[in-house]
Protein backbone atom coordinates (compact mmCIF):
# COMPACT_ATOMS: atom_id res chain seq x y z
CA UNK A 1 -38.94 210.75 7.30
CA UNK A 2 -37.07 211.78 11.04
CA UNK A 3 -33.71 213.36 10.10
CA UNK A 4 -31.34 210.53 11.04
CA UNK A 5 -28.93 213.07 13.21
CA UNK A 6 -30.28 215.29 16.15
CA UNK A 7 -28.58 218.20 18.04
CA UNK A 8 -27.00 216.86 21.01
CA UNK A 9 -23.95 218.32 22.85
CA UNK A 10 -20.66 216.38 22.06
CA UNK A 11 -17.78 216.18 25.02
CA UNK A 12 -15.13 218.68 25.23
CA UNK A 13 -12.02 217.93 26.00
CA UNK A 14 -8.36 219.71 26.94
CA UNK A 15 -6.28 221.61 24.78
CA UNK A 16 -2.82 223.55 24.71
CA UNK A 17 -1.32 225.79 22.39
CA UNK A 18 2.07 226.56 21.08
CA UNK A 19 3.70 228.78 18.67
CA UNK A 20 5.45 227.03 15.52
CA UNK A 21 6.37 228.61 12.04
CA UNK A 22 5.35 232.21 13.24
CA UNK A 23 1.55 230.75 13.28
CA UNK A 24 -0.50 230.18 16.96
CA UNK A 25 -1.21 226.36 16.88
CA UNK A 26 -4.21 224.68 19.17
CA UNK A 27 -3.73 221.38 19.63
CA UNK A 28 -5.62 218.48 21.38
CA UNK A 29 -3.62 216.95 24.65
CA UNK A 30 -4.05 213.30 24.75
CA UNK A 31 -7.74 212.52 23.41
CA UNK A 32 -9.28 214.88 20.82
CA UNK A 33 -9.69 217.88 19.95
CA UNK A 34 -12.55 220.82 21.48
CA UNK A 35 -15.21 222.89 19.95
CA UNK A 36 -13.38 225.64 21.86
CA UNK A 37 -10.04 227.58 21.39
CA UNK A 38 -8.29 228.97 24.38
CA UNK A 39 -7.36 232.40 23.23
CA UNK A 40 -9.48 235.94 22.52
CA UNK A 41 -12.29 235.22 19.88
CA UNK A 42 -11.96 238.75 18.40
CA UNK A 43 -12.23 237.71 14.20
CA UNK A 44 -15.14 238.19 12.65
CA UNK A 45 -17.76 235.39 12.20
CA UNK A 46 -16.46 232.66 9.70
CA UNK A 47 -17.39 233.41 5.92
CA UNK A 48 -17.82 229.39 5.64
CA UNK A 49 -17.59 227.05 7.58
CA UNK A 50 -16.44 223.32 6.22
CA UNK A 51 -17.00 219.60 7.69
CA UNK A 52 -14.11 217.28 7.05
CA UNK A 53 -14.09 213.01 7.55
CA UNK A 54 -11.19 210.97 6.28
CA UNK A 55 -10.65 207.29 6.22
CA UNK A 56 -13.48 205.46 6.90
CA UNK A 57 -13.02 202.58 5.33
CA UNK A 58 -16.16 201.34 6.17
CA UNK A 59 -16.68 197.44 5.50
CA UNK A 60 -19.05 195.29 6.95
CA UNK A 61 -16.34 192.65 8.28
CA UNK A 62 -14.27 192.26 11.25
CA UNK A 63 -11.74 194.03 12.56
CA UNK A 64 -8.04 193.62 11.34
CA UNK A 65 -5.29 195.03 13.45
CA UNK A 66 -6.37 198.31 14.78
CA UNK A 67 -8.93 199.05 12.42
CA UNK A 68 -12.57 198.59 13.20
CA UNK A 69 -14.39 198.80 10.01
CA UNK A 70 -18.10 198.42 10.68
CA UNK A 71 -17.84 200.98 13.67
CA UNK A 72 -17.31 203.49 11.03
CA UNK A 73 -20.97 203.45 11.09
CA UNK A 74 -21.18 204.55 14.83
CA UNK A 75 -18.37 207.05 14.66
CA UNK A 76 -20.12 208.54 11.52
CA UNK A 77 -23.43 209.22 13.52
CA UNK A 78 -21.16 211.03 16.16
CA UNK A 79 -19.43 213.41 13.49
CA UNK A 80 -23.28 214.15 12.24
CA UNK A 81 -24.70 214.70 15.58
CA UNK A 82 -21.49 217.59 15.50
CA UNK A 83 -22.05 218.88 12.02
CA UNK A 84 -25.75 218.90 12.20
CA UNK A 85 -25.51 221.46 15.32
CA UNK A 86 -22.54 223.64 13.52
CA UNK A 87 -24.35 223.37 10.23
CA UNK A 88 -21.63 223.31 7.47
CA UNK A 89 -22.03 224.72 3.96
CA UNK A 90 -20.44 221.90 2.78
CA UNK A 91 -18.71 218.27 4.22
CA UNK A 92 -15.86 216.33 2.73
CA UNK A 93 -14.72 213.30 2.48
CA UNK A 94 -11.40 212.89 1.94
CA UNK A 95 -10.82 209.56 0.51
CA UNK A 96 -10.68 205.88 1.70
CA UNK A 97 -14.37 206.01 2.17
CA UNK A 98 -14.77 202.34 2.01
CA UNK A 99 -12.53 199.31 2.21
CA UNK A 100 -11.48 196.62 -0.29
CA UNK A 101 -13.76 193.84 -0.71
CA UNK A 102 -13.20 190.32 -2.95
CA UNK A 103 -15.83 191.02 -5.48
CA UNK A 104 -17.73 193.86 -6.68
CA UNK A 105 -20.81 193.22 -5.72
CA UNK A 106 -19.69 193.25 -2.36
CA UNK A 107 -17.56 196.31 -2.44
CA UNK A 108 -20.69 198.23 -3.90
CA UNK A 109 -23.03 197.07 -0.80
CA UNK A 110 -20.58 198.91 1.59
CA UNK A 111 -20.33 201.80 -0.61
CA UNK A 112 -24.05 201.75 -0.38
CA UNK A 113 -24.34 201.43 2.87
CA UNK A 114 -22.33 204.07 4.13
CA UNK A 115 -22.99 206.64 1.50
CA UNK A 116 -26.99 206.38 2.90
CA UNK A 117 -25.34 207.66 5.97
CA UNK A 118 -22.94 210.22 4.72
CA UNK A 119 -25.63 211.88 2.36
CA UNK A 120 -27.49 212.80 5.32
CA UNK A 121 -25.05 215.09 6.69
CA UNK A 122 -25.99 218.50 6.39
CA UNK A 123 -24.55 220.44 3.32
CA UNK A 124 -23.57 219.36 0.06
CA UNK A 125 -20.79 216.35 -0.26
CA UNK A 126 -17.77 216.11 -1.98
CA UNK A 127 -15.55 212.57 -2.43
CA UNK A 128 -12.09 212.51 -2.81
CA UNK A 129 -10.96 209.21 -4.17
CA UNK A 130 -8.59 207.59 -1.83
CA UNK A 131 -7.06 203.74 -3.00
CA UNK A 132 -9.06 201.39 -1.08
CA UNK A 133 -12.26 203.16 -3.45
CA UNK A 134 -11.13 201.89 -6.30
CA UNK A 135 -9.43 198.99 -4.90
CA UNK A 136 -11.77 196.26 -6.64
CA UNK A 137 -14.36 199.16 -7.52
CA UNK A 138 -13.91 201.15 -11.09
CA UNK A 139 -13.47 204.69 -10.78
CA UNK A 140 -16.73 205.54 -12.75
CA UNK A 141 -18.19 202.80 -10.06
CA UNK A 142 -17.57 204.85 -7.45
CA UNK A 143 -18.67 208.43 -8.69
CA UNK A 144 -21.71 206.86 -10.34
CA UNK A 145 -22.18 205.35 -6.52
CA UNK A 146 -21.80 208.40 -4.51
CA UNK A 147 -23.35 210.74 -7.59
CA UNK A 148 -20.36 212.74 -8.19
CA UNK A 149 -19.25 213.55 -11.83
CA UNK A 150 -15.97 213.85 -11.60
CA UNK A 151 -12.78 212.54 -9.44
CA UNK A 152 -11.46 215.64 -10.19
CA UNK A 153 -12.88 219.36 -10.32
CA UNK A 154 -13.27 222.80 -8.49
CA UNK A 155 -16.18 224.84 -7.38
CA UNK A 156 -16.64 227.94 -5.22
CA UNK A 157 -17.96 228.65 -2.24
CA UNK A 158 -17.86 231.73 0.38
CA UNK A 159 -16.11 233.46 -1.60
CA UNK A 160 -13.47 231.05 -1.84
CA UNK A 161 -11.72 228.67 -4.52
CA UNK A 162 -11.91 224.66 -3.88
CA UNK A 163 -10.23 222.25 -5.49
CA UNK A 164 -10.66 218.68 -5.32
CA UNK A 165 -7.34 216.56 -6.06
CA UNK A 166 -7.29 212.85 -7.66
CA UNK A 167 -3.95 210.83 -7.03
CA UNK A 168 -5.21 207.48 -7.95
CA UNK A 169 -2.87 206.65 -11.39
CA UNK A 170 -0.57 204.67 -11.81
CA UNK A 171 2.87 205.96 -12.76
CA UNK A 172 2.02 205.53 -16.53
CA UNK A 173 -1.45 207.47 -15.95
CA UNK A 174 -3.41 204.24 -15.88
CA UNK A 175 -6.81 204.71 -13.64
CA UNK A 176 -6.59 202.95 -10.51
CA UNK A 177 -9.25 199.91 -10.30
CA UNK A 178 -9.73 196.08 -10.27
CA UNK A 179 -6.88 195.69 -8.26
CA UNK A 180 -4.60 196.80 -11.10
CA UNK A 181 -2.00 198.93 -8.67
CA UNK A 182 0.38 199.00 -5.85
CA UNK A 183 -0.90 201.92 -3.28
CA UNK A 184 2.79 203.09 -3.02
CA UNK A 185 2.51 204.38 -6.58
CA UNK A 186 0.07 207.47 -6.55
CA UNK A 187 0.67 209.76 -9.31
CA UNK A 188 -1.03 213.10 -10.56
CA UNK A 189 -1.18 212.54 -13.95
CA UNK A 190 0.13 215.19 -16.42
CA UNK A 191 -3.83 215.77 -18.16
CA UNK A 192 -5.08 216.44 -14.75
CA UNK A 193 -1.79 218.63 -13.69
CA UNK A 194 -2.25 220.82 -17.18
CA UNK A 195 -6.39 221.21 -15.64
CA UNK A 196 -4.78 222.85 -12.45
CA UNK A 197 -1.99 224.87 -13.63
CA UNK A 198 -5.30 226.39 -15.60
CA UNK A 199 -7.71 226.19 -12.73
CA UNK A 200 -5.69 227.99 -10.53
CA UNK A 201 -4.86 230.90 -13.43
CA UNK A 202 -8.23 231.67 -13.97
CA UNK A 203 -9.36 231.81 -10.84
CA UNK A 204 -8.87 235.22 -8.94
CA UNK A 205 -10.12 233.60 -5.36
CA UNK A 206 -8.08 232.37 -2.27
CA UNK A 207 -8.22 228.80 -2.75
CA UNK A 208 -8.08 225.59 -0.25
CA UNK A 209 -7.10 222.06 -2.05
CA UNK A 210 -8.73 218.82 -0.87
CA UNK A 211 -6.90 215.36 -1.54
CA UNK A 212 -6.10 211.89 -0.37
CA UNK A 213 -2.74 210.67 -0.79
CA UNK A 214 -0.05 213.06 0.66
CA UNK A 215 1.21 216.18 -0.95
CA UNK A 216 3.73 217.17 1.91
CA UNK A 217 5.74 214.07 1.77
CA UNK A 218 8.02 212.09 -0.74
CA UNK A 219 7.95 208.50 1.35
CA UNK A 220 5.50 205.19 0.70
CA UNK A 221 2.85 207.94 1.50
CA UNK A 222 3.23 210.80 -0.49
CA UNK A 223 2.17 211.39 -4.10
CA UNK A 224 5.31 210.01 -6.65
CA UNK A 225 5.28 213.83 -8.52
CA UNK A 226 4.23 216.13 -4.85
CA UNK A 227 6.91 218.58 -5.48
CA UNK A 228 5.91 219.08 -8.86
CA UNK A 229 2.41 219.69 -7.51
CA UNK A 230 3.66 222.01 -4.57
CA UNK A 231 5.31 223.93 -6.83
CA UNK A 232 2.30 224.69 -9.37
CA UNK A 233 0.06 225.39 -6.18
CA UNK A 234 2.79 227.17 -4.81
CA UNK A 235 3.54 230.20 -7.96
CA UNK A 236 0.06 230.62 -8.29
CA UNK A 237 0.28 232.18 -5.08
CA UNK A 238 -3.81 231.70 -4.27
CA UNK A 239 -3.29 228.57 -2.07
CA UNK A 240 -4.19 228.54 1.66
CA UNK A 241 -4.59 225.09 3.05
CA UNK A 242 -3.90 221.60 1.81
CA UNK A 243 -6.29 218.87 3.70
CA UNK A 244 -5.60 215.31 2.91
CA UNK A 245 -5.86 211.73 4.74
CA UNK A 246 -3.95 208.22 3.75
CA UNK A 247 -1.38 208.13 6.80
CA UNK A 248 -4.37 207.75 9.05
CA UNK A 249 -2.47 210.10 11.96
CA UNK A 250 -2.39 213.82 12.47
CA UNK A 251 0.27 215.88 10.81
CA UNK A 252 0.98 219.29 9.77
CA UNK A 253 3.88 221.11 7.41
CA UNK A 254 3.72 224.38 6.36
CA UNK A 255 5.41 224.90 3.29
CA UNK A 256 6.48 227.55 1.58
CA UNK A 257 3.92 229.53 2.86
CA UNK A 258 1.31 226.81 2.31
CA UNK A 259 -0.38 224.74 4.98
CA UNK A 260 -0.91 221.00 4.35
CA UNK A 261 -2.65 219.54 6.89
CA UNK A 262 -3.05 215.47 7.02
CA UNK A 263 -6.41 214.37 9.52
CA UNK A 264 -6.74 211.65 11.63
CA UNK A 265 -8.47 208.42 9.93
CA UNK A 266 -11.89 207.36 11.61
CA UNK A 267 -11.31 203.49 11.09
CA UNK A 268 -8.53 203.59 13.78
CA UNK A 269 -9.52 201.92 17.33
CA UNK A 270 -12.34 200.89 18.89
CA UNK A 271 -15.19 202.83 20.64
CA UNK A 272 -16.09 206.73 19.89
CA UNK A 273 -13.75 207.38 22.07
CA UNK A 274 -11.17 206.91 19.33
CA UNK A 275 -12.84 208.90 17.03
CA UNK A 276 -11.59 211.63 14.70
CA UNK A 277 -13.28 214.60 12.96
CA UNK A 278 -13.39 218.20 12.12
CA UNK A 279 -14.98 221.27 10.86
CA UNK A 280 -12.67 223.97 9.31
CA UNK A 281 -13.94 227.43 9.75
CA UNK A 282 -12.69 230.64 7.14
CA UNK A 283 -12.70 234.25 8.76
CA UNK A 284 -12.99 237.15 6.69
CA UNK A 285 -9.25 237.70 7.35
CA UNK A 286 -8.42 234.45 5.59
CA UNK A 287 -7.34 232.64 8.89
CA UNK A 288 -8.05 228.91 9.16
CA UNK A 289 -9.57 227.49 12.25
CA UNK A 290 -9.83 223.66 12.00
CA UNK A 291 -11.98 222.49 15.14
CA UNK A 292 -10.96 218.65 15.70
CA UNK A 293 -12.63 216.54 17.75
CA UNK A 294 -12.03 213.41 19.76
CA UNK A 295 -8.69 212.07 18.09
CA UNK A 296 -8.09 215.12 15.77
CA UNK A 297 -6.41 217.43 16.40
CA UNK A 298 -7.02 221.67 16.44
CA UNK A 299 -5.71 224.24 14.84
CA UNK A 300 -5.79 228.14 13.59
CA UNK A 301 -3.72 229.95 10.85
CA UNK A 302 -3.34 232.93 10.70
């Protein structure tokens, strides 16, 4: 069976850089991001290097406002033509993979249908459960969909700690699913905040923390208990880098020494022109080097 991605060059396009927080900050000007950064390359080769996608929400219906939902498709291919030529140990996705449908049935058929596509990337996948997954969709529908165990759970990699975040309860710890919640009412439940007080003790390993809904923020799009959360990831003192999706735009806050950084979403506007994806890249020195393309936006931390 042909590989369904091939190496091609992708466009580059301009950057400009500024200084905020005591950390050097590339960013894209106007459209995208570039697979280059304009300073001195003197760090070592990455230790791992990491593909990130966000907000698909891939549905095979028509456009509604400013999102384009089957073009997900198209803008997916792009983001593998990328990752296939920087070959990632791993790619996440982090959350609103698919969009609501009116039955199940339905729902399922774009999960399948886009998941085919994503598990082709190069690397092994991770899912973060974002609301529109679950929207008509079970939880255990999903995972059992996409072949994940759990919507929660850490692993290692490079040397480094990963954690994978679930915000999808209600605000009396009921699962998300069959339509059963208002997406203004994320919630890390106190189960799964007892597993990462614990996680992060035991682990001795810098550690980066994957979710959907916001962790930076206490408005419509932030998780209902984030500064309980900050502050558990923040006196464990392991924590590098928060990456999450939900507000669809680019955003950054650094934190009491932590980095939370919220991507672009690839369902927004037409064309591959207003695409959005990234690859994050760990040096030996711990410094982050996120590498956005088209729409998203670049970074490095120091």
């Amino acid at each position: 069976m042909q590989h369904l991605y091939s190496k091609n060059n992708l466009s580059n396009c301009n950057r400009r850089a500024f200084i905020q927080q005591g950390s050097l900050f590339l960013l894209s000007a106007g459209v995208g991001g570039s697979d280059l950064f304009a300073f001195d390359e003197k760090s070592s080769k990455p230790n791992l290097k990491i593909g990130l996608v966000t907000d698909l929400h891939y549905a095979d219906k028509p456009p509604a406002g400013t999102r384009h939902y089957r073009e997900s498709q198209t803008k997916l291919t792009e983001a593998g033509l990328k990752f296939e030529k920087e070959q990632p140990e791993f790619v996440v996705e982090l959350g609103d993979f698919i969009d609501a449908a009116d039955s199940v049935q339905t729902e399922k058929s774009y999960l399948k249908t886009i998941n085919a596509q994503f598990s082709e990337l190069p690397g092994k996948k991770h899912y973060v459960l974002g609301n529109h997954c679950v929207f008509t969709l079970t939880k255990q529908e999903f995972l059992e969909g996409v072949g994940q165990k759990k919507s929660y759970y850490s692993f290692d990699s490079g040397g480094y700690h990963f954690v994978v975040l679930d915000s999808c309860f209600r605000g009396d710890g009921t699962p998300y699913g069959r339509k059963n919640f208002k997406w203004t009412d994320p919630n890390i439940p106190a189960a799964e905040l007892d597993w990462l007080k614990s996680d992060l003790k035991v682990t001795s390993k810098k550690t980066i923390v994957f979710a959907h809904q916001r962790i930076d923020v206490e408005n419509h799009y932030g998780v209902k208990n984030s500064p309980q959360v900050r502050q558990m990831l923040e006196e464990s003192g392991k924590v590098l880098a928060v990456f999450q999706g939900h507000s669809h735009r680019n955003d950054v806050k650094r934190i009491n020494g932590i980095h939370y950084c919220t991507l672009v979403a690839m369902v927004e506007g037409s064309g591959t022109d207003n695409n959005g994806y990234s690859t994050l890249e760990i040096l030996s020195d711990d410094t982050l080097k996120i590498h956005g393309f088209k729409k998203q936006a670049s970074y490095r931390w120091r």
